[in-house]
Each structure stands twice: as C-alpha cells, then as structure tokens.
C-alpha atoms as a PDB file:
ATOM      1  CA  UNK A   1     -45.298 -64.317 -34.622  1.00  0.00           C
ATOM      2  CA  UNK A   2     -48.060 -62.611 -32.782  1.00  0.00           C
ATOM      3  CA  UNK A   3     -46.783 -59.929 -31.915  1.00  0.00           C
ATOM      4  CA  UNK A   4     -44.903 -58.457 -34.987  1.00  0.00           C
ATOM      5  CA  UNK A   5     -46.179 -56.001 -37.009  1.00  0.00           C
ATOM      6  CA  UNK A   6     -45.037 -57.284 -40.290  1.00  0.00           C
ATOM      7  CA  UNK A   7     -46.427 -60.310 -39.411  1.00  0.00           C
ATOM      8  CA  UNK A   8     -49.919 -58.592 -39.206  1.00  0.00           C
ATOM      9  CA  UNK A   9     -49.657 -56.709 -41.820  1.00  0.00           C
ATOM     10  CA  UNK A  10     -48.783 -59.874 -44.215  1.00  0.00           C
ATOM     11  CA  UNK A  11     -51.918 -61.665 -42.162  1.00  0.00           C
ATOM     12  CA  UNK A  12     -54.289 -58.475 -43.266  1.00  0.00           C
ATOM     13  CA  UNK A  13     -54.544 -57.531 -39.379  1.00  0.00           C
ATOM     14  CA  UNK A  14     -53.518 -54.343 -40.101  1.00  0.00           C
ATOM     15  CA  UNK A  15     -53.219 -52.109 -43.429  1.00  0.00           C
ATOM     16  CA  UNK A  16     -50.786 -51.855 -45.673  1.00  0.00           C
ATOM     17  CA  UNK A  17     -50.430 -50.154 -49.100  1.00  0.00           C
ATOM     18  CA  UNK A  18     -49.312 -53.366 -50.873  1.00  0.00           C
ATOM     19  CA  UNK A  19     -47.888 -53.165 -54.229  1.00  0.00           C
ATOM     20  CA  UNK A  20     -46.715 -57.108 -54.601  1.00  0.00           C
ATOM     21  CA  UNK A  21     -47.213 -60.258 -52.992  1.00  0.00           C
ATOM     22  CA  UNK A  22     -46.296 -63.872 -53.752  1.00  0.00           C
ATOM     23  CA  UNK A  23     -46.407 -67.335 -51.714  1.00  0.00           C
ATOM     24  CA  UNK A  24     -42.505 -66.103 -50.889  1.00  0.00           C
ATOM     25  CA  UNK A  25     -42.862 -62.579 -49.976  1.00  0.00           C
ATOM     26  CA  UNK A  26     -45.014 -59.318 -49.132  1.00  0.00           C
ATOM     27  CA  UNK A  27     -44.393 -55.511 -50.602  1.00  0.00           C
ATOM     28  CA  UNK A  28     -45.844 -52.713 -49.401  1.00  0.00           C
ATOM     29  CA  UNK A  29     -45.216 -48.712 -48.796  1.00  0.00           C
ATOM     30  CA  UNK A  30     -43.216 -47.597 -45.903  1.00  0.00           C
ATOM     31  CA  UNK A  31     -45.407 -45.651 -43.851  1.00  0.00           C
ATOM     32  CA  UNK A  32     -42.398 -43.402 -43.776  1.00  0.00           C
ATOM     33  CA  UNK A  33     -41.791 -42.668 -47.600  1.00  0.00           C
ATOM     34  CA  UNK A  34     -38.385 -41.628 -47.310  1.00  0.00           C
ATOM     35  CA  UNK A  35     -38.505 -41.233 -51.117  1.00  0.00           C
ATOM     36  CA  UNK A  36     -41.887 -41.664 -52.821  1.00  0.00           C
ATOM     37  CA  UNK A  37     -41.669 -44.887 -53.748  1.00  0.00           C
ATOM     38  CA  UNK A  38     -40.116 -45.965 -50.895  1.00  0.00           C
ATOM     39  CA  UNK A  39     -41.318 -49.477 -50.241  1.00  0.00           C
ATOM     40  CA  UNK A  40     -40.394 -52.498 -48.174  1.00  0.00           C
ATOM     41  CA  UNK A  41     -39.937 -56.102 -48.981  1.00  0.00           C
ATOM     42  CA  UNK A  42     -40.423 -58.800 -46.384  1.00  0.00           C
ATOM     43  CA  UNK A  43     -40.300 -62.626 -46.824  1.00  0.00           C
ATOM     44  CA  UNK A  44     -44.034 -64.076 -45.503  1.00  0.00           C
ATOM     45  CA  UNK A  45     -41.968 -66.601 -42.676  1.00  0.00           C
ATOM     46  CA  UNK A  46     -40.949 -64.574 -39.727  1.00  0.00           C
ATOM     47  CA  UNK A  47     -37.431 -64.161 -39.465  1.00  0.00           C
ATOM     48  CA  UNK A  48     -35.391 -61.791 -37.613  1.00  0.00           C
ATOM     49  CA  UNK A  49     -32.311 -60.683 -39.619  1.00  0.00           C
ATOM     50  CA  UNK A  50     -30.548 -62.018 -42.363  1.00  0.00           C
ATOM     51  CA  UNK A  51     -28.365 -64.420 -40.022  1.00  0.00           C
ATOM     52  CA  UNK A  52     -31.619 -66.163 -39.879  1.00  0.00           C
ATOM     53  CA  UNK A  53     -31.923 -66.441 -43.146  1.00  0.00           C
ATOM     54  CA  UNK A  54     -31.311 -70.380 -44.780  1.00  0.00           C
ATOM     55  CA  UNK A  55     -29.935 -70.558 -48.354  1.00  0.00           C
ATOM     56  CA  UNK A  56     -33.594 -71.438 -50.023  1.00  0.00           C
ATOM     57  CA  UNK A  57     -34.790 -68.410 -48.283  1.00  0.00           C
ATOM     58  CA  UNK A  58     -32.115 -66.286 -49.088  1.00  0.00           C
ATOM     59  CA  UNK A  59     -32.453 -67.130 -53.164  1.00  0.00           C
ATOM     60  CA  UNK A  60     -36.402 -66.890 -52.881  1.00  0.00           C
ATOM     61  CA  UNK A  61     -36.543 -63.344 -51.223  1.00  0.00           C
ATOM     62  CA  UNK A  62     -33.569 -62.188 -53.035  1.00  0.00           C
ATOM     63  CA  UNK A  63     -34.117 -63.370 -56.078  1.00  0.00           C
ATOM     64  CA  UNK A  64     -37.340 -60.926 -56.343  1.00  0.00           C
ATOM     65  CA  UNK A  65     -35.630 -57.734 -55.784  1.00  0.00           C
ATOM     66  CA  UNK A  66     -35.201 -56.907 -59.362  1.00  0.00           C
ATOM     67  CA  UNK A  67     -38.508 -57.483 -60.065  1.00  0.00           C
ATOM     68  CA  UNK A  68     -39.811 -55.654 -57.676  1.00  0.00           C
ATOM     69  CA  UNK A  69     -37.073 -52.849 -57.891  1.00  0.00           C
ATOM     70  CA  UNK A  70     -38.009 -52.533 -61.952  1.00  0.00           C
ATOM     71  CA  UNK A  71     -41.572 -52.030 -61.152  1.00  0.00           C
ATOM     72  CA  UNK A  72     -40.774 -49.354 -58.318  1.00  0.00           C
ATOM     73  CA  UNK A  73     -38.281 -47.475 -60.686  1.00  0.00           C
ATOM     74  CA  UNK A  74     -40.819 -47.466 -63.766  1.00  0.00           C
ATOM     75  CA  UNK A  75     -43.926 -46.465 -61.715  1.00  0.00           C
ATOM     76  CA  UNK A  76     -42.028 -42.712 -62.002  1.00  0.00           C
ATOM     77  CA  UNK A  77     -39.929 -41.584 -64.666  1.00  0.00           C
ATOM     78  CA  UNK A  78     -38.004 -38.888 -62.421  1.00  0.00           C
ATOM     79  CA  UNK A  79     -36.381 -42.003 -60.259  1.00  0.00           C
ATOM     80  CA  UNK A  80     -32.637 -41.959 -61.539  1.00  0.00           C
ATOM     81  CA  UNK A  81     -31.396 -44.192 -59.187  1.00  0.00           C
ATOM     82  CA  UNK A  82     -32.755 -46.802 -56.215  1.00  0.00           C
ATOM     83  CA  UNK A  83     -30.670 -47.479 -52.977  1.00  0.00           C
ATOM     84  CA  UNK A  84     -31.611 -51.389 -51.692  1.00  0.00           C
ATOM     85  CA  UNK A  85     -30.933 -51.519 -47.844  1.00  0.00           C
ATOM     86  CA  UNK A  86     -30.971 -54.060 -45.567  1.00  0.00           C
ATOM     87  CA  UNK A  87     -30.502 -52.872 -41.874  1.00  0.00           C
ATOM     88  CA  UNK A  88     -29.412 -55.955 -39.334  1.00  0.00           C
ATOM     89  CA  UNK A  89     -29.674 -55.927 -35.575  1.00  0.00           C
ATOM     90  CA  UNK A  90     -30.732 -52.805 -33.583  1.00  0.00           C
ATOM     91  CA  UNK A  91     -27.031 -50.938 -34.144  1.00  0.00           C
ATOM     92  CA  UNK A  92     -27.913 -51.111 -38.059  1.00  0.00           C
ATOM     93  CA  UNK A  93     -30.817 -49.006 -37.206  1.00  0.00           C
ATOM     94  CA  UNK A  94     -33.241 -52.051 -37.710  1.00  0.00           C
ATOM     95  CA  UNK A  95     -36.173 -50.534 -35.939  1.00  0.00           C
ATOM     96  CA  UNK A  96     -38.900 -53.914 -36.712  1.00  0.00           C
ATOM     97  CA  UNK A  97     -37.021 -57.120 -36.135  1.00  0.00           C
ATOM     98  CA  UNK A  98     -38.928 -58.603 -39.212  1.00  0.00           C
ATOM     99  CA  UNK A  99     -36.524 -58.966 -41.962  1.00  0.00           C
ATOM    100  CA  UNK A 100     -37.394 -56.499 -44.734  1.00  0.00           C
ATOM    101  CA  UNK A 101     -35.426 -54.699 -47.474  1.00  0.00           C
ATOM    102  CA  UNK A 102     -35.776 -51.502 -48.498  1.00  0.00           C
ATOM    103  CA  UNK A 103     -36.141 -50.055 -52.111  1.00  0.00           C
ATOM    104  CA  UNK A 104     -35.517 -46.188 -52.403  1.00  0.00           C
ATOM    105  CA  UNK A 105     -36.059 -44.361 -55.094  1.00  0.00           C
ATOM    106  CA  UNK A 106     -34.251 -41.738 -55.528  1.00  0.00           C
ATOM    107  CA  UNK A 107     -34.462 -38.368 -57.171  1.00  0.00           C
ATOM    108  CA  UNK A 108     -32.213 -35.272 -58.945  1.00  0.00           C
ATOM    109  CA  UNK A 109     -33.500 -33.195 -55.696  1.00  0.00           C
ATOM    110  CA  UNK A 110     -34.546 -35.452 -52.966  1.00  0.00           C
ATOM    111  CA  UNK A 111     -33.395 -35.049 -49.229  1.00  0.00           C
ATOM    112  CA  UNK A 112     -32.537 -38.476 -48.866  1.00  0.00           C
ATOM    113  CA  UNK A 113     -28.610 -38.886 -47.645  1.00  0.00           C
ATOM    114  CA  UNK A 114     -26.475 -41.705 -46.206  1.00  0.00           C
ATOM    115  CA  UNK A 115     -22.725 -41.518 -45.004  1.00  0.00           C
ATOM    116  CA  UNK A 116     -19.751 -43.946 -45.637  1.00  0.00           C
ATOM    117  CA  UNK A 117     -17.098 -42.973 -43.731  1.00  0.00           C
ATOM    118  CA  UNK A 118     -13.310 -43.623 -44.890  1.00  0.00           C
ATOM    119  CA  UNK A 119     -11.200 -45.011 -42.701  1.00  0.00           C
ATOM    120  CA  UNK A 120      -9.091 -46.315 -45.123  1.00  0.00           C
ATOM    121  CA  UNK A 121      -5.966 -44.241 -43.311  1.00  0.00           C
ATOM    122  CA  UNK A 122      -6.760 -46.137 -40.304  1.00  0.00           C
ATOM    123  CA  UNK A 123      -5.758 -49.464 -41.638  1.00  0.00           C
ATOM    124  CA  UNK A 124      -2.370 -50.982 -42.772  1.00  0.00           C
ATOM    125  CA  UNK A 125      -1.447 -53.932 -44.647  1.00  0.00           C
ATOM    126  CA  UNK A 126      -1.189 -56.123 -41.534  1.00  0.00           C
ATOM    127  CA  UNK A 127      -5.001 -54.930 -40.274  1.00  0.00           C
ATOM    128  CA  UNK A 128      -6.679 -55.791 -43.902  1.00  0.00           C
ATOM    129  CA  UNK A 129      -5.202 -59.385 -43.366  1.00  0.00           C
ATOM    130  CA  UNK A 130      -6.436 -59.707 -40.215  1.00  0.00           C
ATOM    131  CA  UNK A 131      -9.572 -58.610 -40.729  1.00  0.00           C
ATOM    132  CA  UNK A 132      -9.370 -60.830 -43.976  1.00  0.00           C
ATOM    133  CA  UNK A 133      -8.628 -63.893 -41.559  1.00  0.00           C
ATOM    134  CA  UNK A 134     -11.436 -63.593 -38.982  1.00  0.00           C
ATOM    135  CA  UNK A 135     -13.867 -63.391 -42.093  1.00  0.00           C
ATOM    136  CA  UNK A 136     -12.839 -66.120 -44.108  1.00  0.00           C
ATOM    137  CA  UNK A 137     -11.621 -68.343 -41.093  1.00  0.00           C
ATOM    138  CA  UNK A 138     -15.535 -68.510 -40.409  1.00  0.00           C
ATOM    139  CA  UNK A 139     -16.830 -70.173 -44.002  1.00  0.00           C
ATOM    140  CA  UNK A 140     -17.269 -73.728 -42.550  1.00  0.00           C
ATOM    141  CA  UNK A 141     -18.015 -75.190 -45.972  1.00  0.00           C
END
C-alpha cells in the first residue's frame, strides 16, 4: 500500500528503530515507548486487522511472538512482565490500519495502565447463552 506508513517503514522509506525482521514480519520501536521496550510487530503483507488475516498468516506472524517477546524481556532485567496487544478497528483504538501487535514491557514502577471493566452483574444465565450462540453459531467449519 502506498500510502501506509508501516508499509514504508518495512520498504526503508522512512526510519524505523528495527530490532527484527524476517521474510514474514518487521519489528521495530514504537515511536511512542509506552514502556521502554515497547515495540511493534507487523507482518511484511499489508493487511488491515486481524479479520484479514488467513490461517497461514495468522500461524506465521503469531508464531514469532515468543521469540520476539523473549528477546524484548531479556534486553532489560527490570521487565517483570510484558502485555501483547492487538487493537482491531478504529473503536479498539487502532490508530494505523496496518496490522501490528504490540509488546510492552512492563516494570515494578511504570505508568503504564489498562482497564477491564466487570460487568459480570450485568449478565444472567440466559445472556451468557446467548451471547454463547451468536459466537459459536458463526464457526462455518
């Protein structure tokens, strides 16, 4: 894609601290270093979100998360922990409509904070199972 940053940053159009690449994917630095550390992993073929994602793609890209992850997590020994995110579709707060996953690091004392809400008193029996219905109902296998 011309237009997409990732894509020129994978092409060498425009900079990028890379830490890994492979035929499959690209790593680099957020320019945002929520943590230190904080780096992004995007597959080299331009897709959008993971619904774009085929099941080859999905086991290449995927399958090099550890890899990467271990190398984030033992480039400092104060990372206790690593958050992986992958943020789908402008209401996920996906902000470059390049697929990419995110590897935190994170800290005893960093800022870093994300929320899960419980609405778990919101929901009976009868609203799991229909919830439960209108997921599985889709598998088309």
């Amino acid at each position: 894609m011309t237009d997409c940053i990732f894509c020129k940053i994978i092409n060498g159009e425009i900079p990028s601290y890379k830490i890994y690449e492979d035929d499959v994917v690209y790593a680099f630095l957020d320019i945002s270093q929520a943590t230190p550390g904080h780096t992004l992993v995007v597959p080299k073929k331009h897709v959008k979100d993971i619904f774009e994602y085929d099941e080859d793609l999905a086991a290449a890209v995927f399958a090099r998360i550890p890899k990467i992850a271990r190398a984030v997590k033992a480039s400092n020994s104060e990372i206790i922990g690593m958050n992986i995110l992958n943020n789908n579709g402008k209401a996920a707060y996906q902000s470059v409509f390049h697929s990419h996953i995110h590897l935190l690091p994170r800290y005893a004392d960093d800022k870093f904070s994300m929320t899960f809400i419980n609405n778990e008193e919101d929901y009976d029996e009868a609203k799991y199972k229909a919830v439960q219905d209108a997921i599985r109902s889709q598998f088309k296998d």
